[in-house]
Protein backbone atom coordinates (compact mmCIF):
# COMPACT_ATOMS: atom_id res chain seq x y z
CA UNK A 1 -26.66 77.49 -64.07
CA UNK A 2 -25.57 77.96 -60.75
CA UNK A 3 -26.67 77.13 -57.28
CA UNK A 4 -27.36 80.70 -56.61
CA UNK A 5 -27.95 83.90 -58.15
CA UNK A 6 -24.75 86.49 -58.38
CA UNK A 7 -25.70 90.20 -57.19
CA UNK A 8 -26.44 91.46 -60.62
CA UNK A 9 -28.39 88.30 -61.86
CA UNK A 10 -30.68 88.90 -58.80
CA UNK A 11 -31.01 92.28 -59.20
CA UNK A 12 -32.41 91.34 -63.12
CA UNK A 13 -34.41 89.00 -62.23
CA UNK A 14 -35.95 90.90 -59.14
CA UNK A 15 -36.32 94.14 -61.70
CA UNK A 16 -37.57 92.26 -64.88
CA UNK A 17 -41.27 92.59 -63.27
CA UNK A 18 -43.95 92.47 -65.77
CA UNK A 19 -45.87 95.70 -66.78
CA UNK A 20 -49.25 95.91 -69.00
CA UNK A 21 -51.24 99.29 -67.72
CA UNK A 22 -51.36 101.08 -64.47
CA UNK A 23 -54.00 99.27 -62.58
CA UNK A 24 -57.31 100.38 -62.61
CA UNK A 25 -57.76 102.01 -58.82
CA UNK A 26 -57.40 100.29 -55.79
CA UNK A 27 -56.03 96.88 -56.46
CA UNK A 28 -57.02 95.30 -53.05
CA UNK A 29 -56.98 91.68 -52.45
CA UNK A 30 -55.00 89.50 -49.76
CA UNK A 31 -51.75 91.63 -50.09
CA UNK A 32 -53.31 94.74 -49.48
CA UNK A 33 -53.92 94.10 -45.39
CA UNK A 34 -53.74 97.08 -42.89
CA UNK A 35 -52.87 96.48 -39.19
CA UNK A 36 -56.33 95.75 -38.12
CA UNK A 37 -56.23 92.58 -40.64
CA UNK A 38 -53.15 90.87 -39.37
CA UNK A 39 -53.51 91.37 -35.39
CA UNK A 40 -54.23 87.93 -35.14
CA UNK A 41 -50.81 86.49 -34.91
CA UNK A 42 -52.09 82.92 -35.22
CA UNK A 43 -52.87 84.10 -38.51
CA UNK A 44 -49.28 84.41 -39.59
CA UNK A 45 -47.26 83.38 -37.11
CA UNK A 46 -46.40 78.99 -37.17
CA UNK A 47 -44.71 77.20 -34.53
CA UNK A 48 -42.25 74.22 -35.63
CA UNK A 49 -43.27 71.00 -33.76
CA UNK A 50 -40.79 68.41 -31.42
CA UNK A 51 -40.92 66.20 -34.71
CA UNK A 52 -40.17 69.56 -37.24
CA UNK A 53 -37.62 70.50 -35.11
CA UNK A 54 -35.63 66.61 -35.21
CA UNK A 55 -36.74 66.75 -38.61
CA UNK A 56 -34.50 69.95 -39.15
CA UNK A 57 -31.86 68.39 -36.75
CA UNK A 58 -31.64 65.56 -39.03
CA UNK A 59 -31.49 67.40 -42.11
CA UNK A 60 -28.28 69.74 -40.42
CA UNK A 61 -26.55 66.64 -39.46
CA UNK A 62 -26.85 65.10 -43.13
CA UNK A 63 -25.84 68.56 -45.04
CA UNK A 64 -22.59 68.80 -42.21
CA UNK A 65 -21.61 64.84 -43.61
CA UNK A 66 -21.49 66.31 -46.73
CA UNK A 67 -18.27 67.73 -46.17
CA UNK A 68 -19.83 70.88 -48.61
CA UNK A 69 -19.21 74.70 -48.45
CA UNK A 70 -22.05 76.76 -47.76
CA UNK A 71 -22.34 77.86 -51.66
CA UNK A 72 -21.88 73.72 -53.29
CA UNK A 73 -24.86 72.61 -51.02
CA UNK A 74 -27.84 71.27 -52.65
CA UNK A 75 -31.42 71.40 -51.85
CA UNK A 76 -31.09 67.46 -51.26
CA UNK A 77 -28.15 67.55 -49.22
CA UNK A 78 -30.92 69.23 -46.65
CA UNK A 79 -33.59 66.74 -46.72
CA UNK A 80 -36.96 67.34 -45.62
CA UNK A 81 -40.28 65.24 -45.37
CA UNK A 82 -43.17 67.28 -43.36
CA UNK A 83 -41.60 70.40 -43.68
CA UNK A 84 -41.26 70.21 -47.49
CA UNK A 85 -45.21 71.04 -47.17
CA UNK A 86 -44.83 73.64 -44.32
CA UNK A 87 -42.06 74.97 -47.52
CA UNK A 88 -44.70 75.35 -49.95
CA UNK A 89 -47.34 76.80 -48.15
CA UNK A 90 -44.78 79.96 -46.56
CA UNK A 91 -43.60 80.41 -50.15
CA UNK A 92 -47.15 80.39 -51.70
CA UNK A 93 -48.31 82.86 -48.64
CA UNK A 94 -45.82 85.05 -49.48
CA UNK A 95 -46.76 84.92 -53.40
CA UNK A 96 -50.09 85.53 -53.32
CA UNK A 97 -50.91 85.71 -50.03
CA UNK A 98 -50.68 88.43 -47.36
CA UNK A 99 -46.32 88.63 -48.31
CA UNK A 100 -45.74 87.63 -45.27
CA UNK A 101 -44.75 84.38 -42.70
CA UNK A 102 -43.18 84.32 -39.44
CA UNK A 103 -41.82 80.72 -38.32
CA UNK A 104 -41.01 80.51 -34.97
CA UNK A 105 -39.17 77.45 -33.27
CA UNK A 106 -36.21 76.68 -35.45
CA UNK A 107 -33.49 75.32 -32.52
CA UNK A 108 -30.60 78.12 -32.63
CA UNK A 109 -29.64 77.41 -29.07
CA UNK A 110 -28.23 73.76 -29.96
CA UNK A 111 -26.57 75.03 -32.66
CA UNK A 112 -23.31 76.56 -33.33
CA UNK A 113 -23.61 79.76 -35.93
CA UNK A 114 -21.98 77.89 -38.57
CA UNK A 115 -24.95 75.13 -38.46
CA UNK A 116 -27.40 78.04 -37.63
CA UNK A 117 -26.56 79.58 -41.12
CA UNK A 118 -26.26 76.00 -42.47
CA UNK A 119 -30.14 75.38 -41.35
CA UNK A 120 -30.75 78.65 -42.92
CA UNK A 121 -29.42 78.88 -46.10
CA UNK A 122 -30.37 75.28 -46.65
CA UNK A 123 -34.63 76.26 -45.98
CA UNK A 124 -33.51 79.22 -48.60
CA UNK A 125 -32.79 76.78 -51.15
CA UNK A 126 -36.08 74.64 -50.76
CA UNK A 127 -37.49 77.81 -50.71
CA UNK A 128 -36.37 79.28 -53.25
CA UNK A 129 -32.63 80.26 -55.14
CA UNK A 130 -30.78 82.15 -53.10
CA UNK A 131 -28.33 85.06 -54.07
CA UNK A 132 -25.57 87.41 -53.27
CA UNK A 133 -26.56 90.73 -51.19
CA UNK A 134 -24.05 92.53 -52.36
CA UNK A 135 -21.41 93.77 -55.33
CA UNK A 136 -18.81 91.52 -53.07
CA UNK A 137 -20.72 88.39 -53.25
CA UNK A 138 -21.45 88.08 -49.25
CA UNK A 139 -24.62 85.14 -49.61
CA UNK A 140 -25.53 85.31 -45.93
CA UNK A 141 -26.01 88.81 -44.18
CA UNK A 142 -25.10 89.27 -40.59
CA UNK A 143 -27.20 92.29 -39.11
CA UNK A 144 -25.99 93.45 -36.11
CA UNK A 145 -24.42 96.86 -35.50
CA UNK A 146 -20.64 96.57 -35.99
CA UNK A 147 -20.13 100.56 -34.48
CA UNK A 148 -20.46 101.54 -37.76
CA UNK A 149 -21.59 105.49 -38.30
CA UNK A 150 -24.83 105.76 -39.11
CA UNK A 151 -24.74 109.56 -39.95
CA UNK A 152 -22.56 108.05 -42.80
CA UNK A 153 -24.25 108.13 -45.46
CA UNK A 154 -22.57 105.15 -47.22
CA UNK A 155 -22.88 103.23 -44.44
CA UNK A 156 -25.39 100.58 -44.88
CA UNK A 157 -27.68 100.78 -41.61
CA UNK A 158 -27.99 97.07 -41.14
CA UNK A 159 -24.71 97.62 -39.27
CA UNK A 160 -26.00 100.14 -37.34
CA UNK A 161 -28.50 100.65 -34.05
CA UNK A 162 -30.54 103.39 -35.76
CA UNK A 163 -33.81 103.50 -36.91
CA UNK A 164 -33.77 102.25 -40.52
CA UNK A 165 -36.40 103.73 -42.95
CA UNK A 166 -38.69 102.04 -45.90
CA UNK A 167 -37.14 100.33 -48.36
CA UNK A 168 -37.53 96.82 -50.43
CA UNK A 169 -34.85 94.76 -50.73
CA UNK A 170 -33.44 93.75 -54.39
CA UNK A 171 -34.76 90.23 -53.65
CA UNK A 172 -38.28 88.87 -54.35
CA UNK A 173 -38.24 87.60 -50.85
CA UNK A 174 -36.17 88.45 -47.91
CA UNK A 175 -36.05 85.88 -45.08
CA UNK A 176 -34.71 87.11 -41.57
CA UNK A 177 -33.65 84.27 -38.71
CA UNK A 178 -32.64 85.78 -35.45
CA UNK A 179 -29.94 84.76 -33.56
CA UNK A 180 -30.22 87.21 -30.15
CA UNK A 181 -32.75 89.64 -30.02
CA UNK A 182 -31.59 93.48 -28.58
CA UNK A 183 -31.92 94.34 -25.00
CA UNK A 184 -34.69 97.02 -26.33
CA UNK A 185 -36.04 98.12 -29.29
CA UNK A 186 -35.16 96.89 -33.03
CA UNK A 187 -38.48 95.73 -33.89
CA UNK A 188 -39.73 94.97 -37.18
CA UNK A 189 -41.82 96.92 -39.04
CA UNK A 190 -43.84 95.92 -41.99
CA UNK A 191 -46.32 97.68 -44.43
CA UNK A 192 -48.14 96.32 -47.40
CA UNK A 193 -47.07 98.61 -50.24
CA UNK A 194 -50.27 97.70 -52.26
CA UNK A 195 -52.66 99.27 -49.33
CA UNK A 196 -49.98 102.14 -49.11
CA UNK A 197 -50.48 102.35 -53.18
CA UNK A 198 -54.34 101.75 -52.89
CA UNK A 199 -54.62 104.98 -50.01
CA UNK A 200 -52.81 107.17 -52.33
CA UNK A 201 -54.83 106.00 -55.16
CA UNK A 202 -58.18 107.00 -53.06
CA UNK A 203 -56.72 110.03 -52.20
CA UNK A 204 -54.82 111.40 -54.51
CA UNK A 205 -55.61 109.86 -58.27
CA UNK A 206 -53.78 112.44 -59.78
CA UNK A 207 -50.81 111.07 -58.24
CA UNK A 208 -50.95 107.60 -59.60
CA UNK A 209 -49.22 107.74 -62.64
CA UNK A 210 -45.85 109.13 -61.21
CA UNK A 211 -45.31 105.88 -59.58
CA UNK A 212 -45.15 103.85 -63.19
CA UNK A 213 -42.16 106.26 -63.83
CA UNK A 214 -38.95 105.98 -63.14
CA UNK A 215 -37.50 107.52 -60.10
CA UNK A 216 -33.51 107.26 -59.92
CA UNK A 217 -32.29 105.25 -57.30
CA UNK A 218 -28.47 106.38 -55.33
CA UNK A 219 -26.31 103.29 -56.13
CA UNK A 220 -24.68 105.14 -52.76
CA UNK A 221 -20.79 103.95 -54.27
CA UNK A 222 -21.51 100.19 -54.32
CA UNK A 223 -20.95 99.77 -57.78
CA UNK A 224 -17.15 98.07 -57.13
CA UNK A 225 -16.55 99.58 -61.18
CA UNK A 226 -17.52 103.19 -60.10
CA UNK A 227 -19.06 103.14 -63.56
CA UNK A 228 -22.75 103.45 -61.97
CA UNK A 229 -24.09 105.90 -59.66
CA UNK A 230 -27.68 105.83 -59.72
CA UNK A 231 -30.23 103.49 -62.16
CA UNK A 232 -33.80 104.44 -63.22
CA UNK A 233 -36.38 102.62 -61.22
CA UNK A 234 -40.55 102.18 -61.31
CA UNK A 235 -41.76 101.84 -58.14
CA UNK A 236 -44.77 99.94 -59.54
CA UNK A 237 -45.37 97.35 -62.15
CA UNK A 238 -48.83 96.04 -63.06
CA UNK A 239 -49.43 92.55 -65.01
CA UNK A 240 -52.08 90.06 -64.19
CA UNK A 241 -53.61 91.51 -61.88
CA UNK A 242 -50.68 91.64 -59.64
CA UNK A 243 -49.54 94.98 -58.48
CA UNK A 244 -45.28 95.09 -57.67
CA UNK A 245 -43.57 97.27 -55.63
CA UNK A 246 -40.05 98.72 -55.07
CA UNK A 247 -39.73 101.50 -53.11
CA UNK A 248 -36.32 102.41 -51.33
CA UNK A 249 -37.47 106.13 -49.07
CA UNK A 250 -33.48 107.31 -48.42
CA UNK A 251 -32.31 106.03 -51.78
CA UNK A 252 -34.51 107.71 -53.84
CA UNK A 253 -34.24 110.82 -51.73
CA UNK A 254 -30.47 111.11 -52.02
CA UNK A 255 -30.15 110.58 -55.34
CA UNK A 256 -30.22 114.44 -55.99
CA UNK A 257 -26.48 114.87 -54.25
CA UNK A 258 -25.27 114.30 -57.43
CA UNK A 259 -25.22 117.45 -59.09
CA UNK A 260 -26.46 115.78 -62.66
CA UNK A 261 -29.41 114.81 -61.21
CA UNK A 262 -32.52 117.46 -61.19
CA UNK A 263 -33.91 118.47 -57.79
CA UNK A 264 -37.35 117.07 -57.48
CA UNK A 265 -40.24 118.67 -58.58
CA UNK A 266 -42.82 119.58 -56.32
CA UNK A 267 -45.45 116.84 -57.68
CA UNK A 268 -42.56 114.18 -56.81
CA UNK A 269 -42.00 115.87 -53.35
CA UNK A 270 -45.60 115.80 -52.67
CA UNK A 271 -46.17 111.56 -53.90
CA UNK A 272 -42.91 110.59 -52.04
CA UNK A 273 -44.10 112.33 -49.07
CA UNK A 274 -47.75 111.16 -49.11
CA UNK A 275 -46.37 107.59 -49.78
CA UNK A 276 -44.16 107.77 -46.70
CA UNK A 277 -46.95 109.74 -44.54
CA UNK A 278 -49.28 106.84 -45.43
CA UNK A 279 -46.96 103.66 -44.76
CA UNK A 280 -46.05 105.81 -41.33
CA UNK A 281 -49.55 105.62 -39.83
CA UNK A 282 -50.30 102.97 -37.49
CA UNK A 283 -53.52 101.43 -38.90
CA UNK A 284 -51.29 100.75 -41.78
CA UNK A 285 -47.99 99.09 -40.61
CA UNK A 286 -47.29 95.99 -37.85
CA UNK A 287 -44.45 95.87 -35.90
CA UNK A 288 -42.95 92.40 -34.80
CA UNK A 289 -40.40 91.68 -32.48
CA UNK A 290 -38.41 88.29 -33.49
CA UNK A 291 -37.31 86.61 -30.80
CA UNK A 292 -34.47 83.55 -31.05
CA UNK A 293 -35.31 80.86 -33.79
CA UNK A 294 -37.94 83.13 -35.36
CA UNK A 295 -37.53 83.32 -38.98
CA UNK A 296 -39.31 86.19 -41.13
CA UNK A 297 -40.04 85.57 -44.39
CA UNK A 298 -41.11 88.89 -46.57
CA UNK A 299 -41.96 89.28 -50.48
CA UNK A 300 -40.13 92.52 -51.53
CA UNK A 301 -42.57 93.21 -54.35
CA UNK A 302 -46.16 93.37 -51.78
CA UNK A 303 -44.17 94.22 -48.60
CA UNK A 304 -42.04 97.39 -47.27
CA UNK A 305 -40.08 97.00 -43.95
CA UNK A 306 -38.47 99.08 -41.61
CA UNK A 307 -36.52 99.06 -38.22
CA UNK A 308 -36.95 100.77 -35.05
CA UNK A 309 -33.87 101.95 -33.42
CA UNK A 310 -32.51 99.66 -30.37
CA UNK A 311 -30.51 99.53 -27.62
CA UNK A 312 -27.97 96.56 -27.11
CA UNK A 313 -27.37 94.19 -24.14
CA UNK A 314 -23.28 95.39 -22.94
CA UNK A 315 -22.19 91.38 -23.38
CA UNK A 316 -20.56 90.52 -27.33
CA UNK A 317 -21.94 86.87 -26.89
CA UNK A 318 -26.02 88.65 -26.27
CA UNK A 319 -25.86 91.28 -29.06
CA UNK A 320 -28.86 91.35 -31.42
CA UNK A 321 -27.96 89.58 -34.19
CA UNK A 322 -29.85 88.60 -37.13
CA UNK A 323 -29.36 85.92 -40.62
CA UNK A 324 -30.52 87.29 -43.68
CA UNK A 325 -31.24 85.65 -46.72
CA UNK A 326 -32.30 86.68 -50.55
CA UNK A 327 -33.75 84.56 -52.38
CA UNK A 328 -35.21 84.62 -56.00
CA UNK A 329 -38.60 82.23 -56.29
CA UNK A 330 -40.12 83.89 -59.20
């Protein structure tokens, strides 16, 4: 087995979620939060302490003697004492918890960005086993807008400044560590798709069901084989009591350029856009603005997240920039 998942392997494993029966109404619970439940940031925000932060120090300075790539490293080439607890309790928060766990504190100004995304990838793996983002293998994202056009519509928006819509990530969690935050704007925004799925449940029932169907997702030409240009998807999976969601707003929607694909009918049209209309009001989502050595950690089966447009500060050195990390800890 190796250290870390290849894009396909983590797309199977994030897709292989169990399924026994829709659920039975709302499903509720600690997932299921709306804005007025999570103002307190105390509540989900952490700060590392002086001794956290030489802890991490430590642990960069031992995985660097190593003399390893990024890919050979080993969760004990990064070791932790304290913060192997801290670990634990972000990855069972985002399990069963509320899905989500900011950390703020993590040292990125000592650091160059190769030891940045060495501290980074290294918490991934005592989190967790990471895995490649996409067909080409890349293990460590870079968001920032390279002038890339966003009215393209193969264009992945991460590389953009616009406003990017709802989606989950093919990942059960995605962890975000910011490097330079934007001049204005690019905040994060977060919704729990089970209180999305429990408001369409109260008020539309009839609705329900459609979302234990498939809906085909746009592979949008990332398939390298060209073999594959859109897959069958669920949005929701229910099994122990556990509701999971994947939900991807422009990739479903665009799925019907191809011309073998049916236009939608209009009991599809009217879920997607009472799903989207729901996640878009403000008592349901949160928006977060990471600053430097924040990290974000977000469970892509209880969590949907979003990005407000931004505007970018004129110096290369200050533009937002952002780590991002998959990992697979089911």
């Amino acid at each position: 087995m190796g250290l870390y998942f290849s894009y396909a392997e983590q797309s199977r494993h994030y897709f292989a979620r169990p399924h026994e029966r829709l659920a039975p109404g709302p499903v509720g619970g600690a997932a299921a939060w709306r804005r007025a439940d999570v103002v307190d940031r105390a509540a989900w925000r952490t700060t590392l302490t002086p001794d956290q932060k030489e802890e991490l120090r430590r642990a960069v300075a031992n995985a660097c003697a190593t003399g390893r790539a990024l890919g050979d490293l080993r969760a004990a080439d990064f070791p932790l004492t304290s913060l192997a607890r801290e670990v634990a309790r972000w990855r069972d928060e985002i399990q069963t918890g509320r899905g989500f766990q900011v950390v703020a504190g993590v040292p990125v100004g000592e650091w160059s960005e190769a030891d940045a995304s060495l501290c980074f990838w290294c918490l991934g793996l005592h989190m967790g086993r990471p895995g490649a983002q996409n067909p080409q293998g890349d293990l460590l994202g870079h968001v920032r807008d390279t002038g890339a056009d966003a009215s393209d519509p193969f264009v992945r928006l991460y590389r953009t400044a616009a406003d990017i819509a709802y989606h989950c990530d093919a990942a059960d969690v995605v962890g975000l560590l910011c490097l330079h935050a934007a001049r204005s704007g690019g905040a994060s925004r977060i919704v729990s798709s089970v209180a999305v799925y429990d408001e369409v449940a109260r008020r539309r029932p009839d609705l329900v069901a459609r979302l234990y169907e498939p809906f085909l997702l746009d592979i949008r030409n990332e398939d390298v084989s060209g073999a594959l240009r859109y897959l069958p998807i669920p949005p929701c999976r229910f099994a122990g009591g556990r509701l999971r969601t994947f939900f991807h707003s422009d990739y479903f929607r665009s799925v019907v350029r191809h011309a073998d694909v049916a236009a939608f009918t209009a009991t599809e049209r009217e879920l997607l856009d009472l799903y989207e209309a729901i996640a878009g009001q403000p008592e349901f989502y949160l928006d977060m603005d990471l600053a430097p050595g924040d990290i974000q950690w977000l469970s892509n089966h209880t969590i949907l997240h979003a990005r407000t447009a931004y505007q970018d500060h004129p110096e290369p050195e200050r533009k937002r920039h952002l780590l991002r990390l998959w990992l697979s800890i089911e």
